[in-house]
N, C-alpha and C. Protein backbone atom coordinates (compact mmCIF):
# COMPACT_ATOMS: atom_id res chain seq x y z
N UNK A 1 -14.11 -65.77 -15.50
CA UNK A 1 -12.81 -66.28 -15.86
C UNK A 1 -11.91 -65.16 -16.42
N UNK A 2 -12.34 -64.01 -17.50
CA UNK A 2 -11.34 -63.52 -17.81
C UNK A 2 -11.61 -61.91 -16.59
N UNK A 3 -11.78 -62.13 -15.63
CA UNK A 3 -11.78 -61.08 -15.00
C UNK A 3 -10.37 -61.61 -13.94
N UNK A 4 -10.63 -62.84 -13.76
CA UNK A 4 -9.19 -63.79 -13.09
C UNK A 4 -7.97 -63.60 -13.94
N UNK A 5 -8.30 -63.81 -15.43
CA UNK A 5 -7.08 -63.76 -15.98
C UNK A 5 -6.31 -62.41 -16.21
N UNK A 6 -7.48 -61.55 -15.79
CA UNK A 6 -7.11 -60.33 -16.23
C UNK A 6 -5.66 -59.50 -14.58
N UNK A 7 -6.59 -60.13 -13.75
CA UNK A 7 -6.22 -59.96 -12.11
C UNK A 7 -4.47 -60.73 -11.98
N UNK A 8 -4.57 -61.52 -12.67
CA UNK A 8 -3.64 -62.94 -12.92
C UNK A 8 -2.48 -61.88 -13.56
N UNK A 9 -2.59 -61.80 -14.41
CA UNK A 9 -1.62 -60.78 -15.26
C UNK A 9 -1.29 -59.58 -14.89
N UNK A 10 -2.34 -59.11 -14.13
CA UNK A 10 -1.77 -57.64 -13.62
C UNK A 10 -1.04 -57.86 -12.26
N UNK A 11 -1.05 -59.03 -11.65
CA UNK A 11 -0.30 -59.24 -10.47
C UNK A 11 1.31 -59.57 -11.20
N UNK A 12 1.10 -60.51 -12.04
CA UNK A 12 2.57 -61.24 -12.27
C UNK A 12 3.21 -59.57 -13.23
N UNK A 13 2.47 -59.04 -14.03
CA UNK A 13 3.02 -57.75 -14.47
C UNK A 13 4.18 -57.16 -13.40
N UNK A 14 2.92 -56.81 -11.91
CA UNK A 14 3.60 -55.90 -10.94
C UNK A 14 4.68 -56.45 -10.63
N UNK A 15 4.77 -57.56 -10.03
CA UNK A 15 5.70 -58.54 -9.91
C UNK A 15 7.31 -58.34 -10.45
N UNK A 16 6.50 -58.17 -11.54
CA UNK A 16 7.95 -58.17 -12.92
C UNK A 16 8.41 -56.73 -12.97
N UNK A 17 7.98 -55.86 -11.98
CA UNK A 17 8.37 -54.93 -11.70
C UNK A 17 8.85 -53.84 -11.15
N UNK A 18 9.97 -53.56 -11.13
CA UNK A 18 11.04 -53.18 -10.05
C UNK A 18 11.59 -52.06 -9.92
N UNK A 19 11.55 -51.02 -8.50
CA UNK A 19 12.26 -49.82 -8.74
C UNK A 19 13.71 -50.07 -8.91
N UNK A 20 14.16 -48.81 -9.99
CA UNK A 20 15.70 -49.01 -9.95
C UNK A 20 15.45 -47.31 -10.53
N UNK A 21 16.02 -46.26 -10.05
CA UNK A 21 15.60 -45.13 -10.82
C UNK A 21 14.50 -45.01 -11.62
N UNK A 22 13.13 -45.34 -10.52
CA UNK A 22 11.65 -45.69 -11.76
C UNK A 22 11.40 -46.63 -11.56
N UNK A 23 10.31 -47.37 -12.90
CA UNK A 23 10.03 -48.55 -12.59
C UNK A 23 9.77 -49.30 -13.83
N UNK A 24 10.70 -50.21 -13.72
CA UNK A 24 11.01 -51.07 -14.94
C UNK A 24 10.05 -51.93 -15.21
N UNK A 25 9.65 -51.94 -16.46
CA UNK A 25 8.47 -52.50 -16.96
C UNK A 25 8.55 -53.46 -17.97
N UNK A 26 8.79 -54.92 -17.47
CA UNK A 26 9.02 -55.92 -18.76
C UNK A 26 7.51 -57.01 -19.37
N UNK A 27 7.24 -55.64 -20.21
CA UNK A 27 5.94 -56.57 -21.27
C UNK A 27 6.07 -56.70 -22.87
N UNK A 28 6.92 -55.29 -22.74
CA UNK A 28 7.15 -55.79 -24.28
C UNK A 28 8.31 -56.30 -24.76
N UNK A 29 9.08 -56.38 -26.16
CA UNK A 29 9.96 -57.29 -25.85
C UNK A 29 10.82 -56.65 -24.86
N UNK A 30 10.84 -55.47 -24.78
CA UNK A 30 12.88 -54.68 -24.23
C UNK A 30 11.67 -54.41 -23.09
N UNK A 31 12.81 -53.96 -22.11
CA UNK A 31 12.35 -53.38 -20.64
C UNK A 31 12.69 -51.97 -20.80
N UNK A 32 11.46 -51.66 -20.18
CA UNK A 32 11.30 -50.21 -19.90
C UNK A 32 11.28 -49.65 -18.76
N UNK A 33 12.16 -48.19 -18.19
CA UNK A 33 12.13 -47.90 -17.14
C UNK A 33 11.09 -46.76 -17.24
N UNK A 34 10.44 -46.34 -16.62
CA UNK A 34 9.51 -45.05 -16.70
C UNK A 34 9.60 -44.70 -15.07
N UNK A 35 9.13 -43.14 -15.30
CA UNK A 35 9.81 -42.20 -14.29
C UNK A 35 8.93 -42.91 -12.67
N UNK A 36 9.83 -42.49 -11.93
CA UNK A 36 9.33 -42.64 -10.68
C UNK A 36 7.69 -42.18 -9.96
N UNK A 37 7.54 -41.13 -10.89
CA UNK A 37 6.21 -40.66 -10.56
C UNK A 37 4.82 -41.07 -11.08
N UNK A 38 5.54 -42.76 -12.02
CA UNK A 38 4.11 -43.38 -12.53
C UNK A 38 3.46 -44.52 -11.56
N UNK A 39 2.45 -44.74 -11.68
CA UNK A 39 1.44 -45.59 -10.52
C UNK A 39 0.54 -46.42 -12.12
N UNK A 40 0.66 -47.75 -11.37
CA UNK A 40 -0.12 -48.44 -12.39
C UNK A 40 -1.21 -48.99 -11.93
N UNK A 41 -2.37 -48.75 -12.70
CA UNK A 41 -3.63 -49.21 -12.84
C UNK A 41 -4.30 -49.93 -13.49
N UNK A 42 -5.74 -50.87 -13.36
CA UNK A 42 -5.99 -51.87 -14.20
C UNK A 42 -7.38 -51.71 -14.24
N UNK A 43 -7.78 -52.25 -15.25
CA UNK A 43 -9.38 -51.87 -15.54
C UNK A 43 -9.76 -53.01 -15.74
N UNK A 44 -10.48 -53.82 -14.75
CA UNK A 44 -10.66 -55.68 -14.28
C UNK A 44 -11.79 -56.01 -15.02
N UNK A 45 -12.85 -54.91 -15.51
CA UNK A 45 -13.92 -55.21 -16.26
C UNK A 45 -14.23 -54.42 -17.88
N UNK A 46 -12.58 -54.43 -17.97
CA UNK A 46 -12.75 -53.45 -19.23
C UNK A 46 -12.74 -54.86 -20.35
N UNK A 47 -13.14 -54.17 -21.46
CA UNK A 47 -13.26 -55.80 -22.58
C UNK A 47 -12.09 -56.16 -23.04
N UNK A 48 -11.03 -55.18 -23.42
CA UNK A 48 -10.06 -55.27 -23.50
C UNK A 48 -8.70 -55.46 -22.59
N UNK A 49 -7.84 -56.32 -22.58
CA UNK A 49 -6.76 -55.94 -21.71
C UNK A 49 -5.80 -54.73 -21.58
N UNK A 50 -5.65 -54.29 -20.39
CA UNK A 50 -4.03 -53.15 -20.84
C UNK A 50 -4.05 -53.22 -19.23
N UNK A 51 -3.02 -52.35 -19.21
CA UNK A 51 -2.08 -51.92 -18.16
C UNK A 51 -1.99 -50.42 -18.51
N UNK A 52 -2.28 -49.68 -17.19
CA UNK A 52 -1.99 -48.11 -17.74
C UNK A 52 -1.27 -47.53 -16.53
N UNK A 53 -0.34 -46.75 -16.86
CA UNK A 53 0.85 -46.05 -16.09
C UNK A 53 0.27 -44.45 -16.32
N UNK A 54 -0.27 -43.87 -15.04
CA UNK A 54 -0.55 -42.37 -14.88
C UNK A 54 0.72 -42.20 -14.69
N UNK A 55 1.66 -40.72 -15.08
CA UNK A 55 3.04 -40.63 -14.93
C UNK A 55 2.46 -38.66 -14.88
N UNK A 56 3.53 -37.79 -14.57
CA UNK A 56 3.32 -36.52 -14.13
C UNK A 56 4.94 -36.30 -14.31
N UNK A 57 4.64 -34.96 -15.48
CA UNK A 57 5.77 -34.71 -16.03
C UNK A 57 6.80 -33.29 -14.80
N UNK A 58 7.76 -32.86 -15.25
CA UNK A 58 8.56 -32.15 -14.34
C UNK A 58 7.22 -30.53 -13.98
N UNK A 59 6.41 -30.57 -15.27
CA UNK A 59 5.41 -29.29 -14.96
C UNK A 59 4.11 -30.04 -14.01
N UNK A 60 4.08 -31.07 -13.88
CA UNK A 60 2.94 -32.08 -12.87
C UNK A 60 1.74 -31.87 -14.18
N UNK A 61 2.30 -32.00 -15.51
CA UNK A 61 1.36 -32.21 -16.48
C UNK A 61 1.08 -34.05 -16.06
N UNK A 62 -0.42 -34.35 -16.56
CA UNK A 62 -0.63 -35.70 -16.35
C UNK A 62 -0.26 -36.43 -17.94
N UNK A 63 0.62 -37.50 -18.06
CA UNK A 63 0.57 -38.13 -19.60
C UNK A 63 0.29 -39.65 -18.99
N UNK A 64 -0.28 -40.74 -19.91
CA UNK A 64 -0.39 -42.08 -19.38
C UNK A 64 0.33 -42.84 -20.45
N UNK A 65 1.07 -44.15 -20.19
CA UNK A 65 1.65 -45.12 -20.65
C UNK A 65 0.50 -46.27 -20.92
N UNK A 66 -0.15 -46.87 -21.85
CA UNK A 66 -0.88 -47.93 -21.81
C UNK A 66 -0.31 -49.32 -22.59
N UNK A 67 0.18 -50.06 -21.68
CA UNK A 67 0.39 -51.32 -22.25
C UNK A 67 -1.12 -52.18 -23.12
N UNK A 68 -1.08 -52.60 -23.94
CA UNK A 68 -2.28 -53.15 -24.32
C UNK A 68 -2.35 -54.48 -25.37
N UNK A 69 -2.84 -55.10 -25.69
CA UNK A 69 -3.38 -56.28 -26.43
C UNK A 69 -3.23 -55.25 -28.38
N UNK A 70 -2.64 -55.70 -29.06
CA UNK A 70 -2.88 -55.30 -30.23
C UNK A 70 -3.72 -55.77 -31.48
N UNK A 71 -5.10 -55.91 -30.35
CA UNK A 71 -5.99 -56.03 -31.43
C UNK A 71 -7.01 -55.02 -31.58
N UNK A 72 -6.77 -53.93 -31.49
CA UNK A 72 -7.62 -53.03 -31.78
C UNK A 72 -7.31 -52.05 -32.96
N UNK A 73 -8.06 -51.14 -33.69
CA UNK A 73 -7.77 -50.23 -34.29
C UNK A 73 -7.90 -49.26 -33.49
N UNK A 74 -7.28 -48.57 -33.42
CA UNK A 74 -6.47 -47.25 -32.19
C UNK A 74 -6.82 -46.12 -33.64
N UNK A 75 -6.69 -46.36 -34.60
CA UNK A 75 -6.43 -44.95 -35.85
C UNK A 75 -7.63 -44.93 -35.77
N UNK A 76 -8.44 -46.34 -36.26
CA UNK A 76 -9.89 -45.75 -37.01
C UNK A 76 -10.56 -45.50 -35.99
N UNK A 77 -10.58 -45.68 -34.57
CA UNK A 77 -11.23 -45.36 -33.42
C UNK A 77 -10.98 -43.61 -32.98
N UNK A 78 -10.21 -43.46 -33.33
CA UNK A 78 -10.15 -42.00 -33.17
C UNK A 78 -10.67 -40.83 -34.80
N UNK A 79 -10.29 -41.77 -35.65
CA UNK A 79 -10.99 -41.04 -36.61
C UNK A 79 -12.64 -40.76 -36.68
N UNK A 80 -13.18 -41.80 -36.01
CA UNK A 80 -14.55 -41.84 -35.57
C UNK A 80 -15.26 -40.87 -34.23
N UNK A 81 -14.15 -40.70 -33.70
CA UNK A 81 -14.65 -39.50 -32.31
C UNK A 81 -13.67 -38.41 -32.23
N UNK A 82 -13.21 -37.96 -33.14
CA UNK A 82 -12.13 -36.73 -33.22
C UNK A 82 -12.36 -36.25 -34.75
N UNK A 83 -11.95 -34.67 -34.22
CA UNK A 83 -12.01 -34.02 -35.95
C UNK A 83 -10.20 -33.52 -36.25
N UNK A 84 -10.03 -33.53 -37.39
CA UNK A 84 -8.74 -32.93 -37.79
C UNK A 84 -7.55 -34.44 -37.28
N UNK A 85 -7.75 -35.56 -37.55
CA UNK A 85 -6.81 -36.47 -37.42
C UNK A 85 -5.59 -36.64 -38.24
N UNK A 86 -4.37 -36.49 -37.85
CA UNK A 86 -3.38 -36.66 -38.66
C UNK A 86 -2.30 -37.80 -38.10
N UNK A 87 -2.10 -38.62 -38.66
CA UNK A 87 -1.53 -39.74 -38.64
C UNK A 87 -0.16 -40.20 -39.30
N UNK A 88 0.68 -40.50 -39.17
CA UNK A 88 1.91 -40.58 -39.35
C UNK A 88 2.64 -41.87 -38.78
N UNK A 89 2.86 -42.96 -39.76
CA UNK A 89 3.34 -44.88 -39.49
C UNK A 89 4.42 -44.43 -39.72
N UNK A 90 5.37 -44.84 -39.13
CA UNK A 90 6.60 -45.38 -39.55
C UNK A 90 7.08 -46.54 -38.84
N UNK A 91 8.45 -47.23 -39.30
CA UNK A 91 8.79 -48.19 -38.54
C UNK A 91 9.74 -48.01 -37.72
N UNK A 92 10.25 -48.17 -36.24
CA UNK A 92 11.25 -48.10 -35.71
C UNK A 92 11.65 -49.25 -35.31
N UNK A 93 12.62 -49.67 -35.78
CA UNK A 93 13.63 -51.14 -35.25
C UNK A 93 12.53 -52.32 -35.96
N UNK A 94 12.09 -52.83 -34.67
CA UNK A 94 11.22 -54.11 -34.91
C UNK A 94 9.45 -53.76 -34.68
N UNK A 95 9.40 -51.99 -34.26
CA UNK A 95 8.24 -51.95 -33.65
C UNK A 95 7.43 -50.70 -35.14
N UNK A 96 6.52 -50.53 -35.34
CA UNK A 96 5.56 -49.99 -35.88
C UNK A 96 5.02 -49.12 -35.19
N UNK A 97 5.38 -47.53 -35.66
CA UNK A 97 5.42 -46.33 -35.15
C UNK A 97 4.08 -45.36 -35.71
N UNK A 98 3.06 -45.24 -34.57
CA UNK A 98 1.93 -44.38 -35.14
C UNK A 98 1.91 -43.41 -33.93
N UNK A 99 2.13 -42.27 -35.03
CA UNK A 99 2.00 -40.71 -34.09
C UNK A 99 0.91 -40.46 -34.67
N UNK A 100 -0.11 -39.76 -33.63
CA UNK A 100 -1.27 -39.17 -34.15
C UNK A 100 -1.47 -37.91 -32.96
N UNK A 101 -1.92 -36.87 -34.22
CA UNK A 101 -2.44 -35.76 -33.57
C UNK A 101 -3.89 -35.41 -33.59
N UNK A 102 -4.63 -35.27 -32.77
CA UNK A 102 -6.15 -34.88 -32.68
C UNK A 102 -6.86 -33.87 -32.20
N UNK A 103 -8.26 -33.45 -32.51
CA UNK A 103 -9.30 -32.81 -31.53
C UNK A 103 -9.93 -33.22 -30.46
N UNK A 104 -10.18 -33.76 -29.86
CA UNK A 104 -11.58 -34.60 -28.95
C UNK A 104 -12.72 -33.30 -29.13
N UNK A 105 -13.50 -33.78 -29.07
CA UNK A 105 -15.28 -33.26 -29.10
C UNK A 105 -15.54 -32.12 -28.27
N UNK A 106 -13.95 -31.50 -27.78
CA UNK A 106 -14.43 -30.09 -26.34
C UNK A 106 -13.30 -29.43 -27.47
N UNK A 107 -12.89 -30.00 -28.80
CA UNK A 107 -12.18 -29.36 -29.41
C UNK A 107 -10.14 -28.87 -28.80
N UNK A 108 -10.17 -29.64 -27.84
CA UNK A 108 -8.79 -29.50 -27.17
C UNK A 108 -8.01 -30.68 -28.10
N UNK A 109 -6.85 -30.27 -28.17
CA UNK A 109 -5.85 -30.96 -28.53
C UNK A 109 -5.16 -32.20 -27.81
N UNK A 110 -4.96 -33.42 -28.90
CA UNK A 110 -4.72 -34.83 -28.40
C UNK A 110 -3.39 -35.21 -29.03
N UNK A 111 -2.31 -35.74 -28.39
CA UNK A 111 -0.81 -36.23 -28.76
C UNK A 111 -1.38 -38.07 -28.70
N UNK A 112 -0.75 -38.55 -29.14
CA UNK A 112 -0.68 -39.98 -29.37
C UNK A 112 0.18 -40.28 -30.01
N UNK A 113 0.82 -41.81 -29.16
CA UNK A 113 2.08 -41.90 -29.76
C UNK A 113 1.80 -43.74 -29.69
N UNK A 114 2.14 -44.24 -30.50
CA UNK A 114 1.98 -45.90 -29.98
C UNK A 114 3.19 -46.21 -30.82
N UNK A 115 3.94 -47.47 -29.75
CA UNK A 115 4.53 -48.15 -30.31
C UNK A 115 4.45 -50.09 -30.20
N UNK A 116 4.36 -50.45 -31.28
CA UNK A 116 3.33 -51.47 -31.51
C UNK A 116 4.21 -52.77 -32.47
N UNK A 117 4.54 -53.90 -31.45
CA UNK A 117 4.87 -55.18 -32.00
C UNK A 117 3.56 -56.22 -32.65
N UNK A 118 3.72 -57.20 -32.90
CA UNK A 118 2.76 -57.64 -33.53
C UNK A 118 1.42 -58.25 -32.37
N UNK A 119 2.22 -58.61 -31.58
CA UNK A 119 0.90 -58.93 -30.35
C UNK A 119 0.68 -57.79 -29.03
N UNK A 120 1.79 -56.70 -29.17
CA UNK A 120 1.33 -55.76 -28.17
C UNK A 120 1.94 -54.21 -28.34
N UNK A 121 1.00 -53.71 -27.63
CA UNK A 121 1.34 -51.86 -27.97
C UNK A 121 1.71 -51.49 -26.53
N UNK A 122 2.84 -50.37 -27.21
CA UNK A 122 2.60 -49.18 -25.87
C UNK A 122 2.36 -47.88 -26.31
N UNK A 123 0.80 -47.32 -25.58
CA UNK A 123 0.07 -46.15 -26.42
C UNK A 123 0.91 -44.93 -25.05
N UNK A 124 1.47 -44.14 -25.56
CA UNK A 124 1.76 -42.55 -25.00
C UNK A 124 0.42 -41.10 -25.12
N UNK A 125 0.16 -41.30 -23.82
CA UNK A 125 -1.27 -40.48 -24.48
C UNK A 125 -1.17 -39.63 -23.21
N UNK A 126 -1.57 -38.04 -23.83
CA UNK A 126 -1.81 -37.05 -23.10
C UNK A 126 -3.03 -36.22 -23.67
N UNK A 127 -3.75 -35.78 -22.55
CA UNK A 127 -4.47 -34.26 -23.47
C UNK A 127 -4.30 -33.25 -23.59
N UNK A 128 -2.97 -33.15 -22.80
CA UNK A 128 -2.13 -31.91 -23.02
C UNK A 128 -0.75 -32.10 -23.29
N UNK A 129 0.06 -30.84 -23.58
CA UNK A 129 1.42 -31.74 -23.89
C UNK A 129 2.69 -32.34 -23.04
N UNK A 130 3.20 -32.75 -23.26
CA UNK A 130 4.15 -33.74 -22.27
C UNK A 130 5.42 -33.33 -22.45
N UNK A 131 6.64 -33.48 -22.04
CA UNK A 131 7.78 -32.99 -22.34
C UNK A 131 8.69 -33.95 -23.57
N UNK A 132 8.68 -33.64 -24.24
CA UNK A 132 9.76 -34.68 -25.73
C UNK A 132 10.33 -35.22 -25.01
N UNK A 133 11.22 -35.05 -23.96
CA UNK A 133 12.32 -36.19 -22.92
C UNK A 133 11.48 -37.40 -22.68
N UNK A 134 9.97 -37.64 -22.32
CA UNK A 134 9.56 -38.67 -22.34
C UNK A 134 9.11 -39.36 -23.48
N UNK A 135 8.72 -39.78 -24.76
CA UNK A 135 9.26 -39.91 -26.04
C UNK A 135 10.28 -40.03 -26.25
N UNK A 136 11.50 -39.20 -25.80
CA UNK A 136 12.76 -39.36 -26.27
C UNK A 136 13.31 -40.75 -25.37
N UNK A 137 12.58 -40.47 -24.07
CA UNK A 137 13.24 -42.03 -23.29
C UNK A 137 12.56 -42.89 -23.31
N UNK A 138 11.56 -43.09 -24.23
CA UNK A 138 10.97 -44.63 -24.74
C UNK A 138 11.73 -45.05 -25.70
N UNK A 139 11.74 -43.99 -26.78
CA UNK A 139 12.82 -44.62 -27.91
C UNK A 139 14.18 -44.96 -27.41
N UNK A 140 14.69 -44.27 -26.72
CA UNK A 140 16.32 -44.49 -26.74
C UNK A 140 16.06 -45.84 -25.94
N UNK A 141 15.39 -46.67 -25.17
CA UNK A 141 15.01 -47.30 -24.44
C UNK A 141 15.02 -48.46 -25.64
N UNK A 142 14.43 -48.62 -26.93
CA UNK A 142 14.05 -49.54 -26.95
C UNK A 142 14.84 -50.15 -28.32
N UNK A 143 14.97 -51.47 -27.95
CA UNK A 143 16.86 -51.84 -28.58
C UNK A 143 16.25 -52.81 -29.64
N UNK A 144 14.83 -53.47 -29.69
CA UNK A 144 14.52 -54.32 -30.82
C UNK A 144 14.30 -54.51 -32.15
């Protein structure tokens, strides 16, 4: 059943989603356009729900967009498999702003960016770095 519901949602997602310069993405409250060069994927047997957008910046760096369910701890999960975590909440508009910077375990450097309503996130995640213009066009993007 929730492998249906999961299939169920990622269809009506696509659905709800339309090129117009990119591809507009309405899950959270405001719509989001993200660049033309993202492709979305779904993980049908993962425990959790999300939606993840591979996107490839103007250097063909890889960064991903993950729509997701906000019931997880995203901080203490990385404080548990990363060294040197630094974390930084703030609030923007209506959404709850966690930047985090990390190690992963090969010791390379981790960006994380989530922005997070009360029933859903969108996590910005690279393992390398991404260009500020994308950050800069989530926020200016988002009006709630």
């Amino acid at each position: 059943m929730k492998v249906f519901t999961i299939a169920l949602l990622f269809i009506a997602f696509n659905l709800s989603a339309k090129e117009e310069r990119g591809v507009v993405v309405k899950i959270l409250p405001d719509p989001l356009t993200l660049d033309s060069s993202c492709k979305a994927m779904a993980d049908l047997v993962a425990q959790d729900f999300s939606i993840l957008y591979a996107c490839k910046d103007s250097f063909q760096r890889m960064y991903f967009y993950n729509f997701r369910l906000n019931n997880i701890d995203l901080v203490a999960d990385f404080k548990k498999s990363s060294t040197d975590v630094v974390v930084n909440k703030s609030q923007f508009k209506s959404y709850t702003l966690y930047e985090l910077t990390a190690k992963n375990p090969d010791n390379k450097p981790i960006k994380f960016v989530s922005y997070c309503t009360k029933e859903l996130c969108l996590d910005l995640v690279s393992d390398n770095e991404y260009e500020k213009s994308v950050q800069d066009s989530i926020t200016s993007q988002l009006r709630g």
